[in-house]
Protein backbone atom coordinates (compact mmCIF):
# COMPACT_ATOMS: atom_id res chain seq x y z
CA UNK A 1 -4.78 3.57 104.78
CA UNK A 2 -2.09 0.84 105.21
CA UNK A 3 -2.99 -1.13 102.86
CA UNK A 4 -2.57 1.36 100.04
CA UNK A 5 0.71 2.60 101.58
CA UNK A 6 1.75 -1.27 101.45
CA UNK A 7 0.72 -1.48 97.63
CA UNK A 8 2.45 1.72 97.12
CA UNK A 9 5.50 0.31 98.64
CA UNK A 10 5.41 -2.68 96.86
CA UNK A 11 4.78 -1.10 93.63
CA UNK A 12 8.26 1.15 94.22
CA UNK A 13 10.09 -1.96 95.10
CA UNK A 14 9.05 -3.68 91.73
CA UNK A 15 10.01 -0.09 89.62
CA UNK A 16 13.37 -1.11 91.24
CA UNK A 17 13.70 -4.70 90.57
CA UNK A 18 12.49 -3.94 86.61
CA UNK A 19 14.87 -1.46 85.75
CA UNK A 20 18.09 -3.91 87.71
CA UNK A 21 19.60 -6.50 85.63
CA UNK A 22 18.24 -9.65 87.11
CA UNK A 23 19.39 -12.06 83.92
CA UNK A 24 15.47 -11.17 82.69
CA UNK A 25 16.02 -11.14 78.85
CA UNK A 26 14.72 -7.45 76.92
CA UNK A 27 11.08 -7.99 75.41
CA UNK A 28 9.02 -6.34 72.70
CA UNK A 29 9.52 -2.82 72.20
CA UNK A 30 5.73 -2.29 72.36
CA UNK A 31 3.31 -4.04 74.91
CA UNK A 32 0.13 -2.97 72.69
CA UNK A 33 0.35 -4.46 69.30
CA UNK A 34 -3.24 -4.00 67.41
CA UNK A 35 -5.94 -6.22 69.05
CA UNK A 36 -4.18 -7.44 71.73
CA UNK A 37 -6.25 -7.81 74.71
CA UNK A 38 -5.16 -6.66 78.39
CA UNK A 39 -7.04 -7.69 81.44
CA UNK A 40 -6.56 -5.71 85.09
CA UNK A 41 -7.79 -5.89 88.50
CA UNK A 42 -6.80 -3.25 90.57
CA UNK A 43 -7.84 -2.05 94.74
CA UNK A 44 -8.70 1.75 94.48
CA UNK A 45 -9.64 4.37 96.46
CA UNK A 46 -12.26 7.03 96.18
CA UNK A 47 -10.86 10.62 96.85
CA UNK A 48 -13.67 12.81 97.48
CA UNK A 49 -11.83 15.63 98.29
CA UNK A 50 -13.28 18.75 97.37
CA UNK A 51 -11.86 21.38 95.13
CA UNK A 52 -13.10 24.39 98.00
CA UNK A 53 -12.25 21.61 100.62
CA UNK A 54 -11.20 23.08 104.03
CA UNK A 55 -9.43 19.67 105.17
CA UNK A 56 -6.60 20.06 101.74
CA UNK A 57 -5.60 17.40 99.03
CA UNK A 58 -4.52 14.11 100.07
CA UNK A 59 -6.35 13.97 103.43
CA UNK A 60 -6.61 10.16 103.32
CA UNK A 61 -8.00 10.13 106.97
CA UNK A 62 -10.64 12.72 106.48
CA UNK A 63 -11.78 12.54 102.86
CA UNK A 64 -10.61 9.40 100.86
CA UNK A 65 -12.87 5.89 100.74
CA UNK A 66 -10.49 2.77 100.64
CA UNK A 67 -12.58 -0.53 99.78
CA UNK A 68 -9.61 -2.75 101.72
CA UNK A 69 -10.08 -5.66 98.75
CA UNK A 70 -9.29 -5.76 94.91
CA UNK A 71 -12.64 -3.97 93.64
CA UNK A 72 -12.18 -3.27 90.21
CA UNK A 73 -12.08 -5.30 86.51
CA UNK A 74 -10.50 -4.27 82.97
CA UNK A 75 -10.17 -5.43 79.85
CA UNK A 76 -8.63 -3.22 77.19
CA UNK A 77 -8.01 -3.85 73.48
CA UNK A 78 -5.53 -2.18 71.72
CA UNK A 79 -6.58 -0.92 68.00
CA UNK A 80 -3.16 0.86 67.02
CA UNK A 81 0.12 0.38 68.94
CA UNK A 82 -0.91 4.16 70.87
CA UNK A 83 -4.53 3.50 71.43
CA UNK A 84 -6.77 1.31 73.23
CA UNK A 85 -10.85 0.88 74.23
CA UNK A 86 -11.86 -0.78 77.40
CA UNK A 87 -13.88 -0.81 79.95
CA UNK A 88 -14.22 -1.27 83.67
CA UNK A 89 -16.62 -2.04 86.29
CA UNK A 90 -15.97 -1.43 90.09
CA UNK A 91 -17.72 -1.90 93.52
CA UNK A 92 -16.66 0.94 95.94
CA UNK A 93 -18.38 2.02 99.04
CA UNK A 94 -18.99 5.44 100.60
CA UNK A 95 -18.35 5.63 104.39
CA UNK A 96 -20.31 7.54 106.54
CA UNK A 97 -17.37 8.13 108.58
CA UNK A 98 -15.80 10.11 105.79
CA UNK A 99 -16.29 13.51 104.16
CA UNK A 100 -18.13 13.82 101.22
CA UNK A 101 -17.43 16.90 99.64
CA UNK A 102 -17.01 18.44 103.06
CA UNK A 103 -19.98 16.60 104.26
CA UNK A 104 -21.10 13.48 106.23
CA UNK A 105 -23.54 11.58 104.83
CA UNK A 106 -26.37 9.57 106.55
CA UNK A 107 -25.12 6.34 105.83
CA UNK A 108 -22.60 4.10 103.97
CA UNK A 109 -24.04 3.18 100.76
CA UNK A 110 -22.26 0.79 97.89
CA UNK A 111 -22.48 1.45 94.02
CA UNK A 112 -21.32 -0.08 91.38
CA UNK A 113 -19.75 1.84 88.03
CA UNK A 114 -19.31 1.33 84.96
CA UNK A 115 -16.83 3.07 82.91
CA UNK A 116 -15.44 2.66 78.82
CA UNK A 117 -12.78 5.17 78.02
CA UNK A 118 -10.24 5.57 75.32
CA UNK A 119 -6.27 5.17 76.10
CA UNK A 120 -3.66 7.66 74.40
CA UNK A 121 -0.26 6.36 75.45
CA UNK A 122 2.26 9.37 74.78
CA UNK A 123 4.84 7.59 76.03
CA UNK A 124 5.67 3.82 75.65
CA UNK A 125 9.16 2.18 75.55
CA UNK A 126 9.09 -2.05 75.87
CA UNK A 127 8.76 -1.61 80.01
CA UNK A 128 6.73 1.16 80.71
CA UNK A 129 3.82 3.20 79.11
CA UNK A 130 2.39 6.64 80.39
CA UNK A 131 -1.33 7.13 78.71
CA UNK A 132 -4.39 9.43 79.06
CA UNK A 133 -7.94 8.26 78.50
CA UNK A 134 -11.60 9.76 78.89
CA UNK A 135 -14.64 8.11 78.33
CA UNK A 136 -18.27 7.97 79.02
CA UNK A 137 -19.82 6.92 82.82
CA UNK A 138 -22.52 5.16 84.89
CA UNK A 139 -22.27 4.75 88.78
CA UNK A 140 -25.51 2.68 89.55
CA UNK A 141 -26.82 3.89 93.46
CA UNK A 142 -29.97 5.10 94.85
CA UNK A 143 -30.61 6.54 91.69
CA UNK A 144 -28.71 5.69 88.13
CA UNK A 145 -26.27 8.36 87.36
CA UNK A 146 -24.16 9.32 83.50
CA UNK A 147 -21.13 11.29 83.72
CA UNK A 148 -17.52 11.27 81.72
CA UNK A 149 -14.11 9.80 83.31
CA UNK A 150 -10.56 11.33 82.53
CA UNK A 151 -7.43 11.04 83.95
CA UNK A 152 -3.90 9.79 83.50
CA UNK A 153 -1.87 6.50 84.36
CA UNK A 154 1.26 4.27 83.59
CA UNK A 155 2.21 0.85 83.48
CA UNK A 156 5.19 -1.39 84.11
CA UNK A 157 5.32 -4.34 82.27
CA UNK A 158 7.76 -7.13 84.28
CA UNK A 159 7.16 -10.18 81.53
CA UNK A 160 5.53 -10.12 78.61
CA UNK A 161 2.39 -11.19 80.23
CA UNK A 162 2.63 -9.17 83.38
CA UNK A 163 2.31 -5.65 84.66
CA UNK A 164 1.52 -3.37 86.95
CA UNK A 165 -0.77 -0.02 86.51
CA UNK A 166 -0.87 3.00 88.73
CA UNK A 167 -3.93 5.42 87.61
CA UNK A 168 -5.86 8.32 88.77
CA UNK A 169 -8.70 9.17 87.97
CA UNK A 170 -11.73 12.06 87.03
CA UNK A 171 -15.29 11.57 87.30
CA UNK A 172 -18.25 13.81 86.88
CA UNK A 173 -21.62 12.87 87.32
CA UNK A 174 -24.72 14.60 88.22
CA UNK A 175 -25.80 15.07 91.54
CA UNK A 176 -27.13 12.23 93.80
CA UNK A 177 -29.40 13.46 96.43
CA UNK A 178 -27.66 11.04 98.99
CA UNK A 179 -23.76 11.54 98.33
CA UNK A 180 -22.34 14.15 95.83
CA UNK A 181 -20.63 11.91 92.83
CA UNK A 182 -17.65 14.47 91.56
CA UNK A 183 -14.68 12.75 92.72
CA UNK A 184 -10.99 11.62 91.61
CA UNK A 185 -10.31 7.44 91.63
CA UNK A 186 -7.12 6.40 92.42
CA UNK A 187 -5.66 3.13 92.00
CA UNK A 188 -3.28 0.52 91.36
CA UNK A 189 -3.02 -2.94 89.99
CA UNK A 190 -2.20 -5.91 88.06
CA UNK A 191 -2.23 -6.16 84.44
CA UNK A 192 -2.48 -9.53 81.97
CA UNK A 193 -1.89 -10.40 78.63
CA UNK A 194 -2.75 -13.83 77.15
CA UNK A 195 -0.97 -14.73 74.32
């Protein structure tokens, strides 16, 4: 839990250090030109609070499932200066120590997913860009599972070739008979452009 409150932190303290005047000179008006190519790796955390969940929203002690190391991979390409296609892949774990959807489960157990989605950004100025995205899902486990991921994030751009992303989250997937695979992803990172 103190590791994400540090990467919160730090993430606020960069906001503030983009928007001062530190002699950094303006860049392009638009960080997604048509096929540029964005790479990200980003430390997120599992939320698998559920929505008749007795223990409330944002019970990081009781409900969420931090992986305490940078656990997730993007690349995005941009085919219009509002939309993008990537994909992700991510290692998380499931602690047995944790609720899942109100429930303990047996043991901790690691998955990998593997996610492709489609970015809308409705807002975008040269520094910063708020999107939406959805997409098809797999999370590979004790069994192989399909689902869809949606959700919302921005990004703050601090050079031309580097940013920061703060994103949460949907995915649905059927049912695994060991832990139950509806949850909300929350994370934050570092984005790259090569030029």
């Amino acid at each position: 839990m103190r590791s994400l409150l540090l990467f919160l932190l730090f993430g606020v303290a960069l906001s503030g250090i983009a928007q001062s005047d530190l002699g950094v000179k303006s860049f392009s008006t638009s960080m997604r030109k048509p096929n540029m190519v964005t790479f990200g790796v980003s430390l997120n955390a599992i939320d698998n609070t559920s929505l008749t969940s007795k223990n409330g929203f944002f019970n990081m002690g009781s409900n969420w499932n931090i992986f305490p190391f940078f656990n997730t991979a993007t690349v995005d390409v941009n085919f219009a200066n509002v939309f993008s296609y990537g994909g992700m892949i991510t290692y998380a774990r499931l602690y047995d120590s944790v609720l899942q959807q109100d429930e303990n489960i047996t043991e901790s157990k690691g998955y990998f997913a593997f996610d492709t989605n489609t970015k809308w950004y409705f807002y975008s100025s040269g520094r910063y860009g708020v999107y939406t995205f959805g997409g098809p899902s797999l999370i590979v486990a004790d069994k192989t599972l399909f689902g869809m991921n949606f959700g919302l994030g921005g990004e703050m751009w601090i050079s031309p070739t580097l940013g920061f992303r703060l994103q949460t989250m949907g995915k649905y997937h059927q049912k695994s008979p060991l832990m139950g695979f509806t949850h909300a992803q929350h994370s934050i990172g570092a984005l790259f452009h090569f030029r």
